[in-house]
PDB file of N, CA and C in Angstrom:
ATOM      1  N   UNK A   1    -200.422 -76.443 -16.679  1.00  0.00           N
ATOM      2  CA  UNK A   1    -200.991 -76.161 -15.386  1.00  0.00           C
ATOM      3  C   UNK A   1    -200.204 -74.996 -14.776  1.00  0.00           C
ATOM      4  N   UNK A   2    -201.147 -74.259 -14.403  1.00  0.00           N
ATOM      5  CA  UNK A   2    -200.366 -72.880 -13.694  1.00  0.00           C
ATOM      6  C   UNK A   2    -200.892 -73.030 -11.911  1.00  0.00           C
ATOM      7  N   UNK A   3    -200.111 -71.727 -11.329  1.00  0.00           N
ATOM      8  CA  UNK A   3    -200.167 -71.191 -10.214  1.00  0.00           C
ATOM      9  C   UNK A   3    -200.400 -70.179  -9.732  1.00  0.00           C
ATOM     10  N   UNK A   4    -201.494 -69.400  -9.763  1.00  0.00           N
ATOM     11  CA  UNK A   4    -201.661 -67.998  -9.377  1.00  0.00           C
ATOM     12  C   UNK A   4    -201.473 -67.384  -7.562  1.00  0.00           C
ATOM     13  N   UNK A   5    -200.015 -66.798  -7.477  1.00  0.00           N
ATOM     14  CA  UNK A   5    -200.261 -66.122  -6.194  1.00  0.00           C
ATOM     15  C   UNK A   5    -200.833 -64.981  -5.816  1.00  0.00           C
ATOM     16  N   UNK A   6    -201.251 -64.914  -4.481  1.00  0.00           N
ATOM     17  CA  UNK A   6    -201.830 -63.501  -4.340  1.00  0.00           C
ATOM     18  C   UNK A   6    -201.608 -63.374  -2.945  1.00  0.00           C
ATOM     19  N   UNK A   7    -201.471 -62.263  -2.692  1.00  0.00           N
ATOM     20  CA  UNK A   7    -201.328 -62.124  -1.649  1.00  0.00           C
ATOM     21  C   UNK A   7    -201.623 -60.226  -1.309  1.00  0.00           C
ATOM     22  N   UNK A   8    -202.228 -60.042  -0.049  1.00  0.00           N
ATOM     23  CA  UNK A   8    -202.996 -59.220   0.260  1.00  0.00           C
ATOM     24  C   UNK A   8    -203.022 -58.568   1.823  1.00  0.00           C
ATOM     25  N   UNK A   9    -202.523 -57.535   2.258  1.00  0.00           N
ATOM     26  CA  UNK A   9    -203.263 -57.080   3.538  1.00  0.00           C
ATOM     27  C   UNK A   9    -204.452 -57.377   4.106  1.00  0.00           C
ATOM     28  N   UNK A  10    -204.654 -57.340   5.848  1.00  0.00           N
ATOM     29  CA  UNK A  10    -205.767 -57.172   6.311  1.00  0.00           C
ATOM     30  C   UNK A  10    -206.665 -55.981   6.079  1.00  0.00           C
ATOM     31  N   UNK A  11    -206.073 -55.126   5.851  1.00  0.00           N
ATOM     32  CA  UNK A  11    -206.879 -53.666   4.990  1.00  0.00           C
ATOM     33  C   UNK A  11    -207.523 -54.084   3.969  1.00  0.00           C
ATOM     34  N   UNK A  12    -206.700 -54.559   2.691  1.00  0.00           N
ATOM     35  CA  UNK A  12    -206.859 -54.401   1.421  1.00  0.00           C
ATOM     36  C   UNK A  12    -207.671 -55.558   1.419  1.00  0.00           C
ATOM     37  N   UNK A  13    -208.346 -56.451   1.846  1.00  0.00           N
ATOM     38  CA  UNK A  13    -209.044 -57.928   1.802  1.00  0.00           C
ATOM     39  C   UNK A  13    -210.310 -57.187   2.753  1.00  0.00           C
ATOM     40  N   UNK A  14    -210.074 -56.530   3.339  1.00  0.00           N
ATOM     41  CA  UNK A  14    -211.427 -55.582   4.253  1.00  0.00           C
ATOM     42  C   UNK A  14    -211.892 -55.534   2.961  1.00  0.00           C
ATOM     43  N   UNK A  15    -211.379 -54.422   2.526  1.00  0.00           N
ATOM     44  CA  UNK A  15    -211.768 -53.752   1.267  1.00  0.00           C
ATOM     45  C   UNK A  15    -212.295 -54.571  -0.307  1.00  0.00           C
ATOM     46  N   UNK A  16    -211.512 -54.927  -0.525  1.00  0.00           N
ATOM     47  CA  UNK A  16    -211.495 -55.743  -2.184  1.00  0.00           C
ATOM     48  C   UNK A  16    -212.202 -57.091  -2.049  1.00  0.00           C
ATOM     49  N   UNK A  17    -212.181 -57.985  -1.130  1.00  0.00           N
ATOM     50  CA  UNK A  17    -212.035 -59.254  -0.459  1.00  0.00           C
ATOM     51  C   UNK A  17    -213.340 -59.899  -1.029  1.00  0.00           C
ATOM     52  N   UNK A  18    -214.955 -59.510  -0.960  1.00  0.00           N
ATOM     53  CA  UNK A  18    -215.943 -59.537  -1.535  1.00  0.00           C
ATOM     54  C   UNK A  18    -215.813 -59.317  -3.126  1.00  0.00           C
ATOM     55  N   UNK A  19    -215.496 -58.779  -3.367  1.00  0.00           N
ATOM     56  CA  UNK A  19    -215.241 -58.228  -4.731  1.00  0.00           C
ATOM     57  C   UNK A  19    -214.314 -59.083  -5.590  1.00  0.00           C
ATOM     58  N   UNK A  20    -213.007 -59.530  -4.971  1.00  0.00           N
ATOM     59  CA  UNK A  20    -212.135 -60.122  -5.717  1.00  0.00           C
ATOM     60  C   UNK A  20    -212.704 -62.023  -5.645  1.00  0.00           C
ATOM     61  N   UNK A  21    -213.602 -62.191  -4.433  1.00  0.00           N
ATOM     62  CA  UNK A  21    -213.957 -63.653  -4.527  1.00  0.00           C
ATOM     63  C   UNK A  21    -215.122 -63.878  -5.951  1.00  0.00           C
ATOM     64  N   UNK A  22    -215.986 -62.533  -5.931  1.00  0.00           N
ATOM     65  CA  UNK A  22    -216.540 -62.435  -7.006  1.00  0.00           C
ATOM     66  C   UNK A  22    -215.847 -62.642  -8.317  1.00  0.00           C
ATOM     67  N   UNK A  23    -214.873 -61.991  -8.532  1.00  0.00           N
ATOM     68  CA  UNK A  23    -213.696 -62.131  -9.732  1.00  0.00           C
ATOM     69  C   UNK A  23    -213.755 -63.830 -10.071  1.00  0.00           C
ATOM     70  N   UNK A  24    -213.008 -63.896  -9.063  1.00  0.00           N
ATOM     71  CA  UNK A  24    -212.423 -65.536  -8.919  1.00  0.00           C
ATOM     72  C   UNK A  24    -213.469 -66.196  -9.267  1.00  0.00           C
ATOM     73  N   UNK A  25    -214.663 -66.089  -9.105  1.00  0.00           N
ATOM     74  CA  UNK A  25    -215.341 -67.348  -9.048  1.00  0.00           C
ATOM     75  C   UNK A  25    -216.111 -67.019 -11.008  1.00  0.00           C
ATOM     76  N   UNK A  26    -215.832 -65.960 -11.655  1.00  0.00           N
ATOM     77  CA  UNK A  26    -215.624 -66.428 -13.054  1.00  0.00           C
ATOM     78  C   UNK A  26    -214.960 -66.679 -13.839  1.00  0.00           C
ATOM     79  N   UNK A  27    -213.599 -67.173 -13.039  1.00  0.00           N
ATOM     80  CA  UNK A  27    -212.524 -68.259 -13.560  1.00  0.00           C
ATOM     81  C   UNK A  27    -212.796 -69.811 -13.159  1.00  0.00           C
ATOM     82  N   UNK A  28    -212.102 -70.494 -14.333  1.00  0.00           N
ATOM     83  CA  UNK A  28    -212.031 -71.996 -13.702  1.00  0.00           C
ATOM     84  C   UNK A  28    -210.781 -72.120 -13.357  1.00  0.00           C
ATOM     85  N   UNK A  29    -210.927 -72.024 -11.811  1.00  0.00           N
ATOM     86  CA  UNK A  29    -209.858 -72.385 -11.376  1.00  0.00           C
ATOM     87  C   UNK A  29    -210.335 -72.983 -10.042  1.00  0.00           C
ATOM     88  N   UNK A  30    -209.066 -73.364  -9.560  1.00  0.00           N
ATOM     89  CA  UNK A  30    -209.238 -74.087  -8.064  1.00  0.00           C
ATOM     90  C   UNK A  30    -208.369 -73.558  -6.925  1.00  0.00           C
ATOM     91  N   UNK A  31    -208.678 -73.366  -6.002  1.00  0.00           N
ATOM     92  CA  UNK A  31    -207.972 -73.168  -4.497  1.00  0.00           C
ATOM     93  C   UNK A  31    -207.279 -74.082  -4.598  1.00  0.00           C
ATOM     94  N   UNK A  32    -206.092 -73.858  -4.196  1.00  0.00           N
ATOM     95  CA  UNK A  32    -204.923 -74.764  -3.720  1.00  0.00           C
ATOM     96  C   UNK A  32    -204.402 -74.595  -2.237  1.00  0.00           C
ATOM     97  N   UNK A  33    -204.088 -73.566  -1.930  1.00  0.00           N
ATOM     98  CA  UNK A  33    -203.685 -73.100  -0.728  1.00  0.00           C
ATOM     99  C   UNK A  33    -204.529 -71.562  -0.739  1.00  0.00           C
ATOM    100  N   UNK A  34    -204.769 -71.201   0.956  1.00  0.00           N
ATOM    101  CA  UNK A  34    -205.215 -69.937   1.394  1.00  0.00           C
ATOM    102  C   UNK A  34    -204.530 -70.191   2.556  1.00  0.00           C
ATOM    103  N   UNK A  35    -203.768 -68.944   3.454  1.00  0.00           N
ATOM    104  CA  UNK A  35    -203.340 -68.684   4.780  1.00  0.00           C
ATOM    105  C   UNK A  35    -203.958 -67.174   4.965  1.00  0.00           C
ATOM    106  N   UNK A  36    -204.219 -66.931   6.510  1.00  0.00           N
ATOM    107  CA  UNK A  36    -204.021 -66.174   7.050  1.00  0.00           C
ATOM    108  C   UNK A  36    -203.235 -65.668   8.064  1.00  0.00           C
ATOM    109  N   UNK A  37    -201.912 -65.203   7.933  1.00  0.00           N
ATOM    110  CA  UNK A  37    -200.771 -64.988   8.615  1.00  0.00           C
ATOM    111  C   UNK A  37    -201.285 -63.771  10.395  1.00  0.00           C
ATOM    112  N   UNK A  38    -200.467 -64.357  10.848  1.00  0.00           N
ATOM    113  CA  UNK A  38    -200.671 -63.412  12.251  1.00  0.00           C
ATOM    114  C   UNK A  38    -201.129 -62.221  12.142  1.00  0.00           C
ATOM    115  N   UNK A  39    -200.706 -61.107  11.260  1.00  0.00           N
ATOM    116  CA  UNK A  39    -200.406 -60.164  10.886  1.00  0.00           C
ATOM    117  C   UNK A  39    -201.799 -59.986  10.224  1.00  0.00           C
ATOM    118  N   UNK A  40    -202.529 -60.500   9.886  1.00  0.00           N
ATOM    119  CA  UNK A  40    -203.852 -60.456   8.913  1.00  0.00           C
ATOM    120  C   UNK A  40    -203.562 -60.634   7.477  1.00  0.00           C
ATOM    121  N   UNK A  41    -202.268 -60.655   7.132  1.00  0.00           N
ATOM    122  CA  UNK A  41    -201.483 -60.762   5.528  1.00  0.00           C
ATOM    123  C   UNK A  41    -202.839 -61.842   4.801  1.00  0.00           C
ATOM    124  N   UNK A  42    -203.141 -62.028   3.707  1.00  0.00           N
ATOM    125  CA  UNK A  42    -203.814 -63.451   3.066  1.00  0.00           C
ATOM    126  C   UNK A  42    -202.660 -63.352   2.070  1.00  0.00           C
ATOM    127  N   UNK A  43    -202.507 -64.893   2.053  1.00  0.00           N
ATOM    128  CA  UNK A  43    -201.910 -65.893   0.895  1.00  0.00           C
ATOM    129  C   UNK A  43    -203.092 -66.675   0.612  1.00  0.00           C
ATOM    130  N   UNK A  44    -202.686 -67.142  -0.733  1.00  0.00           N
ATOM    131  CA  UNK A  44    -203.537 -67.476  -1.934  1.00  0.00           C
ATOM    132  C   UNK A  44    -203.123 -67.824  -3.039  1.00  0.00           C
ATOM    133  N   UNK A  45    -202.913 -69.505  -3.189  1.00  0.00           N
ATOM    134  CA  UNK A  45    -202.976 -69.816  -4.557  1.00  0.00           C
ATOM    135  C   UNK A  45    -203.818 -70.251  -5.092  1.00  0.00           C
ATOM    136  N   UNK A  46    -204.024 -70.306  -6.268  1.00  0.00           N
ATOM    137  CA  UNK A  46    -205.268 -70.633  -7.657  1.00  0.00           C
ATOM    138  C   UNK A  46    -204.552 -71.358  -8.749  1.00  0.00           C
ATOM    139  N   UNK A  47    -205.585 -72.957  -8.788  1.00  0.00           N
ATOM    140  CA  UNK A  47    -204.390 -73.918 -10.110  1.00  0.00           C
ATOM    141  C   UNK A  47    -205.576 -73.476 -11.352  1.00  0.00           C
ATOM    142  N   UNK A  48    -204.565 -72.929 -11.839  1.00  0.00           N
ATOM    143  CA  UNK A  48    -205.126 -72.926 -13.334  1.00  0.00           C
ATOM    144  C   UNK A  48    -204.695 -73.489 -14.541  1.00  0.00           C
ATOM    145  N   UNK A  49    -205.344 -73.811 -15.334  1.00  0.00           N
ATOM    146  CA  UNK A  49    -205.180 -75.038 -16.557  1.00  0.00           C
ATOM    147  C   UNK A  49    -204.838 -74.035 -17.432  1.00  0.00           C
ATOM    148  N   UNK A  50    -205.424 -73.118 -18.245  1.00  0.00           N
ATOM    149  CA  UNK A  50    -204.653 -72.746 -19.259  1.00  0.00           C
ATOM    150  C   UNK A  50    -203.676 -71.416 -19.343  1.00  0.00           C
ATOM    151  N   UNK A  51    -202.813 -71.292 -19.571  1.00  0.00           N
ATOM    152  CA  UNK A  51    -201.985 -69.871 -19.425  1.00  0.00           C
ATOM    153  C   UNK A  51    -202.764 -68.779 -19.912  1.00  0.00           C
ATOM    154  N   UNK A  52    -203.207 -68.548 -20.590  1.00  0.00           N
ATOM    155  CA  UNK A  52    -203.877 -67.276 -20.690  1.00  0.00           C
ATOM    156  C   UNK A  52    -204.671 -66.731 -20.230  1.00  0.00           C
ATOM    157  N   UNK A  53    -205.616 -67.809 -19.280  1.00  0.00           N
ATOM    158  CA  UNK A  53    -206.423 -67.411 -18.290  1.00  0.00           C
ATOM    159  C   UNK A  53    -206.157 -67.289 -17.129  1.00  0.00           C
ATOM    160  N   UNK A  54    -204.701 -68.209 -16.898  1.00  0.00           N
ATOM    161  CA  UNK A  54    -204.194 -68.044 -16.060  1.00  0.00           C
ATOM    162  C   UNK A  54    -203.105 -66.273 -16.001  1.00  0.00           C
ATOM    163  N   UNK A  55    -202.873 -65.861 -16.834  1.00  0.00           N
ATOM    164  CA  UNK A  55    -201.875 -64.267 -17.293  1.00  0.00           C
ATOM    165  C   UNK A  55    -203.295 -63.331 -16.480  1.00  0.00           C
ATOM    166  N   UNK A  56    -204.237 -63.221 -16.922  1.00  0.00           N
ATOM    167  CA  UNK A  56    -205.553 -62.564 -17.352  1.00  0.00           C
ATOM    168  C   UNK A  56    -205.959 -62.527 -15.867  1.00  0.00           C
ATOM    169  N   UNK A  57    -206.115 -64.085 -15.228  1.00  0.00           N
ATOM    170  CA  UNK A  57    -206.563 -64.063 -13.461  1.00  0.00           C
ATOM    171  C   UNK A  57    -205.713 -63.204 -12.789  1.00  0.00           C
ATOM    172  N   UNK A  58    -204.257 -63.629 -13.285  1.00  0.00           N
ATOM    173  CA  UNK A  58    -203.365 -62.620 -12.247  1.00  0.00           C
ATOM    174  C   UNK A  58    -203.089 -61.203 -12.917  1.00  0.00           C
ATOM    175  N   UNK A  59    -203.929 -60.574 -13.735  1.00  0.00           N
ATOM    176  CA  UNK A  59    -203.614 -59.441 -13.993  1.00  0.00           C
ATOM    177  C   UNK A  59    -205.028 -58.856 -13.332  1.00  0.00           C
ATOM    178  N   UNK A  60    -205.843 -59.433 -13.826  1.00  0.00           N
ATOM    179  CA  UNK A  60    -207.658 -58.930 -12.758  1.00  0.00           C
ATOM    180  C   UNK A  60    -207.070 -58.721 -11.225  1.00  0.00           C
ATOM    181  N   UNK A  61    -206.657 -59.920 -10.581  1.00  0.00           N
ATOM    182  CA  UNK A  61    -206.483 -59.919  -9.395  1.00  0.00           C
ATOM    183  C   UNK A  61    -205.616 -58.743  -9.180  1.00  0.00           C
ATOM    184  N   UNK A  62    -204.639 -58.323  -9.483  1.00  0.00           N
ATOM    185  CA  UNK A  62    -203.550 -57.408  -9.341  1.00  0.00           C
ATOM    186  C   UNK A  62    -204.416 -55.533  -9.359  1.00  0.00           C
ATOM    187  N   UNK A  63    -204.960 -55.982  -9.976  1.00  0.00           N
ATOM    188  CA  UNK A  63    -206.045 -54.340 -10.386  1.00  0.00           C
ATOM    189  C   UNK A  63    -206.923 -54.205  -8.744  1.00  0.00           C
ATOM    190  N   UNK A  64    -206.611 -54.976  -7.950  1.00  0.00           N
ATOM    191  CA  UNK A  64    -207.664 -54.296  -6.244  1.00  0.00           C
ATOM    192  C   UNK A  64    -206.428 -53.929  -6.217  1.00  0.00           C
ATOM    193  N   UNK A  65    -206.732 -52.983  -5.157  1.00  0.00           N
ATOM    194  CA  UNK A  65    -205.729 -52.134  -4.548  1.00  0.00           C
ATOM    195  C   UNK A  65    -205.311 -53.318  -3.474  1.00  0.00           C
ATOM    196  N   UNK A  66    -203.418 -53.122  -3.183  1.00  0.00           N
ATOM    197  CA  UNK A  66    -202.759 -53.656  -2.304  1.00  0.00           C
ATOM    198  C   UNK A  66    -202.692 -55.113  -2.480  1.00  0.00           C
ATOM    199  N   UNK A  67    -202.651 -56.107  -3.926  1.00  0.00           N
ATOM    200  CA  UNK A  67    -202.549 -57.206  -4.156  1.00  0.00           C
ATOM    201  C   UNK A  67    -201.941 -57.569  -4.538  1.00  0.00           C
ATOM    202  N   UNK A  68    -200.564 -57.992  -4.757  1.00  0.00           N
ATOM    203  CA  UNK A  68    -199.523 -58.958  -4.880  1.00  0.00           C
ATOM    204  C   UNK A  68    -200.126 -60.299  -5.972  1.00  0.00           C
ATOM    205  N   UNK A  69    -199.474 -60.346  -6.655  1.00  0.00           N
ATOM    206  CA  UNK A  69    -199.643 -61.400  -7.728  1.00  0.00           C
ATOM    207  C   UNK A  69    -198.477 -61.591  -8.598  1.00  0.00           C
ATOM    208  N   UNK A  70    -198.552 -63.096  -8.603  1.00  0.00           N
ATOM    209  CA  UNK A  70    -197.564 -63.723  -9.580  1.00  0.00           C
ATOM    210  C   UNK A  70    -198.000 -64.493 -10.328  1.00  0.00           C
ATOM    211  N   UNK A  71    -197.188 -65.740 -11.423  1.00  0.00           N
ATOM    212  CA  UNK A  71    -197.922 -66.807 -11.457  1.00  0.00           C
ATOM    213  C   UNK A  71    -196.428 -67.561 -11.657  1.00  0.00           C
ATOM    214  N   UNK A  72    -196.460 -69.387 -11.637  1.00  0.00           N
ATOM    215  CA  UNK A  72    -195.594 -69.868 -12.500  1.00  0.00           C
ATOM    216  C   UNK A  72    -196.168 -71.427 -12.714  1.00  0.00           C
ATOM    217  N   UNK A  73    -195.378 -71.933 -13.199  1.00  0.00           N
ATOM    218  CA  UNK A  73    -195.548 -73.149 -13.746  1.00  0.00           C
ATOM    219  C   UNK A  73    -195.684 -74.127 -12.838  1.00  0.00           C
ATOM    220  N   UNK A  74    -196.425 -75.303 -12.501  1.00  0.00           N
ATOM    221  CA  UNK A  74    -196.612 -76.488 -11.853  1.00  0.00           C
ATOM    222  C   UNK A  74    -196.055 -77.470 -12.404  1.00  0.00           C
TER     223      UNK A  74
END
């Protein structure tokens, strides 16, 4: 079981935000946490079951401009 972070500007979620929910939603994965910080910042994690799809989500996600991504282990 993995953890995909992301995290994103109020600019860059203007921008990508449509686009990257599109992404997401041809992974199997699940929402775990979403914030929207004062600042307009988004946080965002995604539980994903297998590592390689989980490497692959957070490398897609990372390709919008201004997106922050990690992943680690649960």
């Amino acid at each position: 079981m993995w953890r995909v972070n992301i995290t994103c500007s109020a600019e860059d979620w203007k921008i990508s935000g449509t686009e990257f929910k599109k992404m997401a939603e041809t992974y199997q994965t699940e929402l775990i946490g979403s914030k929207k910080m004062p600042d307009g910042t988004r946080i965002m994690s995604y539980k994903i079951e297998d590592v390689s799809e989980a490497e692959e989500f957070q490398e897609k996600s990372a390709n919008f401009p201004g997106f922050i991504t990690d992943f680690e282990s649960l």
